[in-house]
N, C-alpha and C. Protein backbone atom coordinates (compact mmCIF):
# COMPACT_ATOMS: atom_id res chain seq x y z
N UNK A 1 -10.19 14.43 -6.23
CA UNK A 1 -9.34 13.26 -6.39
C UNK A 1 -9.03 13.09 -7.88
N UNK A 2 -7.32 12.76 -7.94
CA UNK A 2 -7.43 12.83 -9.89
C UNK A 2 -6.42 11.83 -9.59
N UNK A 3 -5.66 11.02 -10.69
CA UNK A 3 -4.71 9.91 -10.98
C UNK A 3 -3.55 10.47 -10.01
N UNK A 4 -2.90 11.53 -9.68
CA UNK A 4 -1.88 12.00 -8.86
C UNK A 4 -2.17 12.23 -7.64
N UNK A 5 -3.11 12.16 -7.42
CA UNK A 5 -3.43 11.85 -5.76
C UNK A 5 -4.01 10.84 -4.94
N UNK A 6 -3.58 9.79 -6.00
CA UNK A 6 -3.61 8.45 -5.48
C UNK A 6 -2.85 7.85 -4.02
N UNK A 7 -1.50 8.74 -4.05
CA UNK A 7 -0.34 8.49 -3.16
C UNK A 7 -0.25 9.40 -2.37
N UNK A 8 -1.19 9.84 -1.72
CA UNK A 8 -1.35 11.16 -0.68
C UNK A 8 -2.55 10.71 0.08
N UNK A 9 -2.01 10.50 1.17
CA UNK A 9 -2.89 9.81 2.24
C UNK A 9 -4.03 11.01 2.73
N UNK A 10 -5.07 10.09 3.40
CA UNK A 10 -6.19 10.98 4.08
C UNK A 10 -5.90 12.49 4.47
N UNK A 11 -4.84 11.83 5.53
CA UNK A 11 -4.38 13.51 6.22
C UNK A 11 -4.10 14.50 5.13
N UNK A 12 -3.39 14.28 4.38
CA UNK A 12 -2.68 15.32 3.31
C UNK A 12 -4.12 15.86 2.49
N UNK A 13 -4.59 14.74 2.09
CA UNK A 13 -6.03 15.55 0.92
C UNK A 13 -6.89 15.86 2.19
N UNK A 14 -6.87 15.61 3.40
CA UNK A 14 -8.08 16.49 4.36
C UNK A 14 -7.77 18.41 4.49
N UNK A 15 -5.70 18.41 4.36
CA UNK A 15 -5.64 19.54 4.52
C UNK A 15 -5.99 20.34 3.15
N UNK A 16 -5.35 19.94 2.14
CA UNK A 16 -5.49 20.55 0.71
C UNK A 16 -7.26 20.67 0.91
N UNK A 17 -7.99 20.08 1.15
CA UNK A 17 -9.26 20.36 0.86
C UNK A 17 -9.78 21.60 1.87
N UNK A 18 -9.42 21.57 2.88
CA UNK A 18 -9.43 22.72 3.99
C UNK A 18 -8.30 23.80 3.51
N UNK A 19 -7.63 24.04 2.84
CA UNK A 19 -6.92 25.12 2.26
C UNK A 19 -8.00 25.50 1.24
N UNK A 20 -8.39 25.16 0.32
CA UNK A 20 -9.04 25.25 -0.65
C UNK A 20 -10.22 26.09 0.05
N UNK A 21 -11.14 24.78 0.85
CA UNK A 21 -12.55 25.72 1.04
C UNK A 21 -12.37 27.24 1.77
N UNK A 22 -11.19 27.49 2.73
CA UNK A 22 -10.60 28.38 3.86
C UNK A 22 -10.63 29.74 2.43
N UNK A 23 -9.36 29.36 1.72
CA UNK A 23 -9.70 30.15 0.83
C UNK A 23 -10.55 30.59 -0.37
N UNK A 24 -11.76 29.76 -0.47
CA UNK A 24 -12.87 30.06 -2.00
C UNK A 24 -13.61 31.06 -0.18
N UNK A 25 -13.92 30.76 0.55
CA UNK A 25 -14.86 31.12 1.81
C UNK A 25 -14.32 32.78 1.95
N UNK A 26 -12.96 32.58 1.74
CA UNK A 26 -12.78 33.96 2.21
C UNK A 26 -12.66 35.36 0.82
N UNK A 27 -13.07 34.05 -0.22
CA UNK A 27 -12.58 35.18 -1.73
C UNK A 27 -11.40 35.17 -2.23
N UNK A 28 -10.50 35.07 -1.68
CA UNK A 28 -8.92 35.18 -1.95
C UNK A 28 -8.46 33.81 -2.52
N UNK A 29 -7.60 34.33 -3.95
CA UNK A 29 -6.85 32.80 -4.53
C UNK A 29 -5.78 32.74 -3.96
N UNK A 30 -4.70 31.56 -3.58
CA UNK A 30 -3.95 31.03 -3.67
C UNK A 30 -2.79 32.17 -3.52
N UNK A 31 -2.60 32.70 -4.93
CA UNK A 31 -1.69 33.55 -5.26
C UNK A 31 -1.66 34.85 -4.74
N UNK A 32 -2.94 35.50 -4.19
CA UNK A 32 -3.08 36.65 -3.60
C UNK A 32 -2.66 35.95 -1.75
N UNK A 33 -3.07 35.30 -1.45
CA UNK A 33 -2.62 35.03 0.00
C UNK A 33 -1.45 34.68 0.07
N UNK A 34 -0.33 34.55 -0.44
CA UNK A 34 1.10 33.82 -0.79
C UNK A 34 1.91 34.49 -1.28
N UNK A 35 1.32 35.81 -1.79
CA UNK A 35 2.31 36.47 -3.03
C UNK A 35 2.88 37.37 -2.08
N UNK A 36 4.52 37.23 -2.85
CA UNK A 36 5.74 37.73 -2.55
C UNK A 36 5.94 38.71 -3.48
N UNK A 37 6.76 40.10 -3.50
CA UNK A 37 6.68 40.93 -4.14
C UNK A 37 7.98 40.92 -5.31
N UNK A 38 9.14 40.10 -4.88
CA UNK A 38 10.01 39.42 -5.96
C UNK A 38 10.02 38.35 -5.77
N UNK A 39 9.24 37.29 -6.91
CA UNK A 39 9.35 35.77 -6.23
C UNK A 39 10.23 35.38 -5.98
N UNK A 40 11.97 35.67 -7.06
CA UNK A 40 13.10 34.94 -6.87
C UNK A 40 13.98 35.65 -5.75
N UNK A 41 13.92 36.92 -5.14
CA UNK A 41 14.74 37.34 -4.29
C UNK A 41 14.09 37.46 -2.61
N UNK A 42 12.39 37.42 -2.84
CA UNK A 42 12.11 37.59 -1.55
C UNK A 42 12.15 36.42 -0.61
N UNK A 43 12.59 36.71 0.82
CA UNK A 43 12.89 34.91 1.20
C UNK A 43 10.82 34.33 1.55
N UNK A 44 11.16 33.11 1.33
CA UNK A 44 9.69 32.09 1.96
C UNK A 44 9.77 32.51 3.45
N UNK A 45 8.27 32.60 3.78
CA UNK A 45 7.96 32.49 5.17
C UNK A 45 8.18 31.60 5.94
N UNK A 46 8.70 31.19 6.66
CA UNK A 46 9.28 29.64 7.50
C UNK A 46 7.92 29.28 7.72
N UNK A 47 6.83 29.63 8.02
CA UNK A 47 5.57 29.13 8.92
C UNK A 47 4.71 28.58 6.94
N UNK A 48 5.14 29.00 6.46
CA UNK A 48 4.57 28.61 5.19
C UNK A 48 5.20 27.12 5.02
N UNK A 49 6.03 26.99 5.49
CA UNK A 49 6.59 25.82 4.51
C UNK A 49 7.15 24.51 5.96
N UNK A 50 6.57 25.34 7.08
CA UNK A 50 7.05 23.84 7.98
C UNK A 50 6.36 23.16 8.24
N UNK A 51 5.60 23.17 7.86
CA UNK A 51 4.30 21.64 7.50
C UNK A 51 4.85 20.54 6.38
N UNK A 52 5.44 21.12 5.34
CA UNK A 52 5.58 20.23 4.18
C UNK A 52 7.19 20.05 4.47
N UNK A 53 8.01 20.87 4.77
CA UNK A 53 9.32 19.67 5.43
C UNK A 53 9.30 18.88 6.36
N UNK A 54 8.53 18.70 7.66
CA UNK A 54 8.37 17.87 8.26
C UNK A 54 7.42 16.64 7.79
N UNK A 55 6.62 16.53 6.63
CA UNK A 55 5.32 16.08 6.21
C UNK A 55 6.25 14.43 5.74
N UNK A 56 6.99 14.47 5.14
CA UNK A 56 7.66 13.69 4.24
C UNK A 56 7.99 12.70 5.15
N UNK A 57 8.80 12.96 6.16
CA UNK A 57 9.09 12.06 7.20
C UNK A 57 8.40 11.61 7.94
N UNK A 58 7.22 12.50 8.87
CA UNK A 58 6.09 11.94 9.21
C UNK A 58 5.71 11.16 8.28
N UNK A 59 4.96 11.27 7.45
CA UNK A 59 4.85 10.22 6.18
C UNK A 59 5.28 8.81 6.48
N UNK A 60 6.87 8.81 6.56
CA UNK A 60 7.40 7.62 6.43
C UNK A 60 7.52 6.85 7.30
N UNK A 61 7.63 8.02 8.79
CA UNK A 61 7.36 7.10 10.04
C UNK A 61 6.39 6.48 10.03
N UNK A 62 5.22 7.36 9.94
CA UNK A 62 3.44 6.04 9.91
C UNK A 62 4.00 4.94 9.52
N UNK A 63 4.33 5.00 8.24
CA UNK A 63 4.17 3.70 7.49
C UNK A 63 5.04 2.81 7.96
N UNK A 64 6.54 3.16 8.20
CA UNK A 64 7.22 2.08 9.40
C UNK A 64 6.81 1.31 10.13
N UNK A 65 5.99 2.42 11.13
CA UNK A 65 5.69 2.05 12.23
C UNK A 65 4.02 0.20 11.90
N UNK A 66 3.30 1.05 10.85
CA UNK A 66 2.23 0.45 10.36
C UNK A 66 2.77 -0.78 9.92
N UNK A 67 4.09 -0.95 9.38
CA UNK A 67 4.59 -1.83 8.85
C UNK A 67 5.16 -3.37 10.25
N UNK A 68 5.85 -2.44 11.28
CA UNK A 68 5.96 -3.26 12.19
C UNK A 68 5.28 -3.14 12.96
N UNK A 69 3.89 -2.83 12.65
CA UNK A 69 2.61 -3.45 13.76
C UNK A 69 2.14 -4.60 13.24
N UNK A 70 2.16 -4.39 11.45
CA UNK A 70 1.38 -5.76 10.78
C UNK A 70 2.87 -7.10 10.71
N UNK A 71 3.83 -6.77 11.30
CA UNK A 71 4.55 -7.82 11.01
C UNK A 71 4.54 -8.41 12.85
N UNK A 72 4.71 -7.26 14.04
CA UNK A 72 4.30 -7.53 15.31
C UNK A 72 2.96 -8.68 15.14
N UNK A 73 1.68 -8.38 14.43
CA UNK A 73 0.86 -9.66 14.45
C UNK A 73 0.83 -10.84 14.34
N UNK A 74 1.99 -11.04 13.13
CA UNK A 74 1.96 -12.10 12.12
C UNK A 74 2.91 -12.93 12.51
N UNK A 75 4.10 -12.32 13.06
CA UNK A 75 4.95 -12.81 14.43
C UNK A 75 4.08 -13.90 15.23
N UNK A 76 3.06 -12.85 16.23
CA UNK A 76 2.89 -13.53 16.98
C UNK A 76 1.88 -14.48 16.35
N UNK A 77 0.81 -14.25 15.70
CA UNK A 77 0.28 -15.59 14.98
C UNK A 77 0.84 -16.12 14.13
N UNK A 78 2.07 -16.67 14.18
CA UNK A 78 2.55 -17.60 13.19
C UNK A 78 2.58 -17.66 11.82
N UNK A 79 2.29 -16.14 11.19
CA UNK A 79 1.98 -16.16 10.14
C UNK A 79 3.05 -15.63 8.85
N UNK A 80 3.47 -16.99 7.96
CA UNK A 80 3.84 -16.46 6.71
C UNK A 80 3.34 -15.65 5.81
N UNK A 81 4.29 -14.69 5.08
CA UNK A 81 3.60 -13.69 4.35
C UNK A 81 3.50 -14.60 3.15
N UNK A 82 2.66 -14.29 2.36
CA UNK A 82 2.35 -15.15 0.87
C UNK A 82 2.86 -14.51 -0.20
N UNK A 83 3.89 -15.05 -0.83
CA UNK A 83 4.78 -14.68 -2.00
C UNK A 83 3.78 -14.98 -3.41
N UNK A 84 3.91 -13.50 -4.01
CA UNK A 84 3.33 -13.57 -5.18
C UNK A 84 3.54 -14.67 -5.93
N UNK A 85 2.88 -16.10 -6.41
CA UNK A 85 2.91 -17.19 -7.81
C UNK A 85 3.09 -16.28 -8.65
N UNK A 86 4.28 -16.51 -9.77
CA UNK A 86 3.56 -16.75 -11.41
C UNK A 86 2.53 -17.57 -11.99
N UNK A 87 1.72 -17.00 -12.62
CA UNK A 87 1.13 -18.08 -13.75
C UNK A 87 1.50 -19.73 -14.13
N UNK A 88 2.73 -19.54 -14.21
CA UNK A 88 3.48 -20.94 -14.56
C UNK A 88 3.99 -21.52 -13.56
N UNK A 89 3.93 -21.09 -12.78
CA UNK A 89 4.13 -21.85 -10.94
C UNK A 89 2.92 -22.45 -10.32
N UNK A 90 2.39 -21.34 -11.04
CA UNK A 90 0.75 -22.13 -10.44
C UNK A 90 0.16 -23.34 -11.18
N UNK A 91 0.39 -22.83 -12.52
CA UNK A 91 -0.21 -23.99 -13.50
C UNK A 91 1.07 -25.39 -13.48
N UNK A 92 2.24 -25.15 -12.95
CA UNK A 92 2.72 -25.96 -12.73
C UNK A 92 2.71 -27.11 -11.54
N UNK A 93 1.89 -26.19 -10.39
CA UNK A 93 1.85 -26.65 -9.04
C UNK A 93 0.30 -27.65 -9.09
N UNK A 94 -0.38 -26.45 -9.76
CA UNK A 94 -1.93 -27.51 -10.35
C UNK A 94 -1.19 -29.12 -10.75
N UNK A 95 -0.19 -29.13 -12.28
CA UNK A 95 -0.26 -30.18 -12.49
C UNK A 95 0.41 -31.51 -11.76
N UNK A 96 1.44 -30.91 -10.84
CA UNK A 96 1.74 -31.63 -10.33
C UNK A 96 0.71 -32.26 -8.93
N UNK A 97 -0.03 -31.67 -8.73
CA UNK A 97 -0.76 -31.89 -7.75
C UNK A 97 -1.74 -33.08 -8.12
N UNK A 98 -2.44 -32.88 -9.00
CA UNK A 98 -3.15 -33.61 -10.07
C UNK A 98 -2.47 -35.11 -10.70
N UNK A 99 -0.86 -35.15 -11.09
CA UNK A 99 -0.41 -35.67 -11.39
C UNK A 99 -0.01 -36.75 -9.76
N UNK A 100 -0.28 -36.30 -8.66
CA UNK A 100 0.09 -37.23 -7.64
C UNK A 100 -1.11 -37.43 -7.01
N UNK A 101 -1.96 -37.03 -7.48
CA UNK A 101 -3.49 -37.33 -6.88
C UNK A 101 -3.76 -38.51 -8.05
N UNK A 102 -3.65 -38.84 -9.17
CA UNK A 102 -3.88 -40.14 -10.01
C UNK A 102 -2.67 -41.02 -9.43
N UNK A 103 -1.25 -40.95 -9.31
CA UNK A 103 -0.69 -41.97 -8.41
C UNK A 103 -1.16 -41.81 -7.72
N UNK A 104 -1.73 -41.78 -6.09
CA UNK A 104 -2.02 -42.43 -5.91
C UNK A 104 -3.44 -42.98 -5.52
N UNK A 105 -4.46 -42.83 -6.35
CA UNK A 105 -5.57 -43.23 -6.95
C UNK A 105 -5.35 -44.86 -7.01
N UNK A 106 -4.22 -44.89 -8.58
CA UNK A 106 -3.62 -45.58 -8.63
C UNK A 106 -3.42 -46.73 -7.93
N UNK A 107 -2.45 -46.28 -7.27
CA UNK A 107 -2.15 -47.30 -5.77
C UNK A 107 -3.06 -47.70 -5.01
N UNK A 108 -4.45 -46.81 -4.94
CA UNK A 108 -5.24 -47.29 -3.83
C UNK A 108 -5.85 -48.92 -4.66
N UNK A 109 -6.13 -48.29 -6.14
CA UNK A 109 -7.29 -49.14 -6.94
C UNK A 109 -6.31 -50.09 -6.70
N UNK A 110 -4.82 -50.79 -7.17
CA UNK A 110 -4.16 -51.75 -6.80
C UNK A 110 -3.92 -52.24 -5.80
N UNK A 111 -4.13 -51.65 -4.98
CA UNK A 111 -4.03 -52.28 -3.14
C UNK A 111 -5.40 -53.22 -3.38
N UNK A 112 -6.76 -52.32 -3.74
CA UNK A 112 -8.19 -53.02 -3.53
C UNK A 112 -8.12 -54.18 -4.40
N UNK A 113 -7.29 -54.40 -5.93
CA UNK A 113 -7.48 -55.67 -6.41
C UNK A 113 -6.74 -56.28 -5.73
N UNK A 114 -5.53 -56.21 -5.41
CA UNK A 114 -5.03 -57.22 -4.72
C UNK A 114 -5.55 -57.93 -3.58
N UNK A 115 -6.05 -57.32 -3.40
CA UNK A 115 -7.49 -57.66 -1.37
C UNK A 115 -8.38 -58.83 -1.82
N UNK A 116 -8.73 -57.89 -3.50
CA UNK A 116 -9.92 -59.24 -3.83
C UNK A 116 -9.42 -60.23 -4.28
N UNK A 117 -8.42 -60.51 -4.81
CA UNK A 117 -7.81 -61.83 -5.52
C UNK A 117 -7.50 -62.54 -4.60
């Protein structure tokens, strides 16, 4: 795991890690199991490379799909998503909150003198 494979889900680093051990197990690098005899004129093996064109889209379906399962929930429990505050929304929402919790403090303490007079 390094800073660039932050964004490569389970599945993807389960295979890279099973490529890896498949090949240290059998002796052979990378380049000896893969190598083409003109890199720029010989064509790619189709079976080499149809995992990683289809990968991208799979990819995106999960996450679609993951996406309208967690919104399918929230649907049905009534639930708003929570919009990131700024700092100054918050410290603004504090003071106003604060500022209507002393009105009406306020008001109550003046209701109670007026009771006693």
């Amino acid at each position: 795991m390094d800073s660039k494979s932050n964004s490569l889900g389970i599945d993807s680093l389960n295979a890279l890690q099973n490529v890896k051990s498949t090949l240290k197990v059998k002796g052979v690098s990378s380049i000896e199991c893969f190598k083409r005899e003109d890199i720029l004129f010989t064509p790619v093996v189709n079976g080499l490379t149809a995992r990683m064109r289809t990968a991208g889209g799979e990819r995106k379906r999960l996450l679609q799909l993951k996406r309208m399962e967690t919104k399918a929930v929230s649907d049905k429990l009534d639930f708003e998503e929570r919009k990131v505050m700024t700092k100054r929304a918050a410290h603004d929402m504090a003071a106003e909150n604060a500022r209507q919790q002393s009105e009406d403090h306020e008001a109550t303490v003046a209701k109670r003198m007026k009771c006693v007079e």
